[in-house]
Protein backbone atom coordinates (compact mmCIF):
# COMPACT_ATOMS: atom_id res chain seq x y z
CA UNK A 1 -29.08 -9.03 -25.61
CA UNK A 2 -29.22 -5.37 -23.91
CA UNK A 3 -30.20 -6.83 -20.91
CA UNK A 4 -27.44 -9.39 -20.70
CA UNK A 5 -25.05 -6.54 -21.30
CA UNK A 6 -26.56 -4.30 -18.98
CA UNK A 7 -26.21 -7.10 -16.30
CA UNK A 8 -22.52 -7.66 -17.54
CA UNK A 9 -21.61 -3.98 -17.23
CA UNK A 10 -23.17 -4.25 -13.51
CA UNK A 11 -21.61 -7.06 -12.27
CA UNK A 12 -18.22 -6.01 -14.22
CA UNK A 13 -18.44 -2.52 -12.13
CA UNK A 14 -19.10 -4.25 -8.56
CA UNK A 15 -16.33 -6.30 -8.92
CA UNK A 16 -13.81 -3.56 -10.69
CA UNK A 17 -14.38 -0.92 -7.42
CA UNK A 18 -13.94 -3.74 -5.47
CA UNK A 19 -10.22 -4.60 -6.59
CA UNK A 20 -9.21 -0.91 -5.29
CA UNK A 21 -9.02 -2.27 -1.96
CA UNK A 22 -5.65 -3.94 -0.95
CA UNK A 23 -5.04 -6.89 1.42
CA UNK A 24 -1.68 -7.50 3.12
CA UNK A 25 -1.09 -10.58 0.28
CA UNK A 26 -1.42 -8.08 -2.37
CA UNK A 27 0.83 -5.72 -0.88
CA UNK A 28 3.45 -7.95 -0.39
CA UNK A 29 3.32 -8.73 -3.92
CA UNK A 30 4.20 -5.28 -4.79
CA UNK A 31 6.93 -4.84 -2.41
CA UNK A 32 8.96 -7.46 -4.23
CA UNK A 33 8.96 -5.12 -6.91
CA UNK A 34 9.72 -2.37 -4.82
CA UNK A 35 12.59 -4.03 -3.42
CA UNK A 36 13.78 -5.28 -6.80
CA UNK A 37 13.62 -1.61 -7.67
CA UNK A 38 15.44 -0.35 -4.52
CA UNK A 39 18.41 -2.77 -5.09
CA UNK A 40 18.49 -2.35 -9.08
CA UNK A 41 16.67 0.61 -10.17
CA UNK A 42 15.60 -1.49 -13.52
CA UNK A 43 12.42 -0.21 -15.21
CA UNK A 44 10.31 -3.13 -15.37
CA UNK A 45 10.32 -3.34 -11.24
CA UNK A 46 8.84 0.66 -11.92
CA UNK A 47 5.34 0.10 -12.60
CA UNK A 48 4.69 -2.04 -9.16
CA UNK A 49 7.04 -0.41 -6.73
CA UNK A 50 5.06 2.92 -8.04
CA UNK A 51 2.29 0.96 -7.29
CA UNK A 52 3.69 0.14 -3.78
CA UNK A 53 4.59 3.74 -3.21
CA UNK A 54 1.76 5.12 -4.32
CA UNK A 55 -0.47 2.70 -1.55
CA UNK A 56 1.74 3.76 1.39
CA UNK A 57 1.59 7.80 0.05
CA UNK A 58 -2.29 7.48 0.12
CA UNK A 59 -2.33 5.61 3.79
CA UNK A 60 0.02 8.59 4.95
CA UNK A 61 -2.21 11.09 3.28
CA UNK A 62 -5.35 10.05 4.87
CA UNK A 63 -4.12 9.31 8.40
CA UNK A 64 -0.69 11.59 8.97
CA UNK A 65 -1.79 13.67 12.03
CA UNK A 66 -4.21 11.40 13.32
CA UNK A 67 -2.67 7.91 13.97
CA UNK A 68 1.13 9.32 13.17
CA UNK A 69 2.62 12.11 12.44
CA UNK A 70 5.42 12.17 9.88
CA UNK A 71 8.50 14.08 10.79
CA UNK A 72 9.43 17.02 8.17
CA UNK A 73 10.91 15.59 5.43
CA UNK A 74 10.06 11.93 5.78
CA UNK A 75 9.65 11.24 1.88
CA UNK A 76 6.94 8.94 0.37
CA UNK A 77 10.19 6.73 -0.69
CA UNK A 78 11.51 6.46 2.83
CA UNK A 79 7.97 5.83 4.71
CA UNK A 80 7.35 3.49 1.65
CA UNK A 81 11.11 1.86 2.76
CA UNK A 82 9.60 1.10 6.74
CA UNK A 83 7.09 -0.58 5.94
CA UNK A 84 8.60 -3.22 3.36
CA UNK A 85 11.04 -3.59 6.38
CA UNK A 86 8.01 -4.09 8.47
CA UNK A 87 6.65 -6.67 5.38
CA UNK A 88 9.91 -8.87 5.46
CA UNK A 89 10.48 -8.80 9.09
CA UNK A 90 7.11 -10.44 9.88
CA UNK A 91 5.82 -12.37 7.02
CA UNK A 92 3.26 -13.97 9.25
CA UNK A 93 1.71 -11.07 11.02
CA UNK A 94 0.24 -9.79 7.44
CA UNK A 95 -3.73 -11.39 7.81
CA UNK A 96 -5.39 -7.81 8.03
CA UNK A 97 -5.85 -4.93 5.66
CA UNK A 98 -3.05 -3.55 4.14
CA UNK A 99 -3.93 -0.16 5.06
CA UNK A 100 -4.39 -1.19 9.05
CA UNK A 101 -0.53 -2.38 8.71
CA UNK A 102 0.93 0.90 7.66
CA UNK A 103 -1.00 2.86 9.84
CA UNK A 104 0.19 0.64 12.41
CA UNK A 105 4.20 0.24 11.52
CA UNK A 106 4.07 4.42 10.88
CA UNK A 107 2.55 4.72 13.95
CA UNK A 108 5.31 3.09 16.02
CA UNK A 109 7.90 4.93 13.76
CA UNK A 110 6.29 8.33 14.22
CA UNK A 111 4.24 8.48 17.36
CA UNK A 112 2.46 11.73 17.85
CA UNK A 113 3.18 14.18 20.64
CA UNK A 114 0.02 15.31 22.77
């Protein structure tokens, strides 16, 4: 029995760190909420466009200054905001990583200057 547990637990933990990492399907899937939430600021859109939001905020914190630089005062609402414009402009284009397309959209919105 403790070993059938203990084999539970490890597979259960493999596969639970594994579901932190987004794909461009799964992001779409929370931008409906976050453009649900845009148009009718409702509550029960608030728990996935947060979601949404808080994906693009930790893409911008990790690569702001290296493959774009955010102007002053670009908030995590309006970055958040280019992208889903980016999502529904080009439904098809969305077969890599979710974090590869916002680096990539912010990138051509805010270039950096060398």
């Amino acid at each position: 029995m403790k070993k059938t547990l203990i084999i539970f637990l490890l597979i259960y933990t493999s596969f639970s760190q594994a579901a932190y990492f987004m794909d461009s399907a799964e992001l779409k899937e929370l931008l409906i909420d976050f453009d649900a939430y845009q148009e009718n600021r409702e509550i029960r859109y608030m728990a996935k466009a947060s979601q949404y939001v808080g994906y693009v905020t930790g893409v911008v914190d990790s690569l702001d200054g290296s493959r774009f630089c955010l102007t002053k005062g670009v908030s995590a609402e309006h970055a958040s905001g280019i992208v889903s414009k980016y999502l529904r402009d080009h439904p098809d284009g969305l077969d890599r990583h979710a974090s590869e397309i916002i680096s990539t959209v912010l990138a051509a919105s805010f270039p950096c200057r060398r």
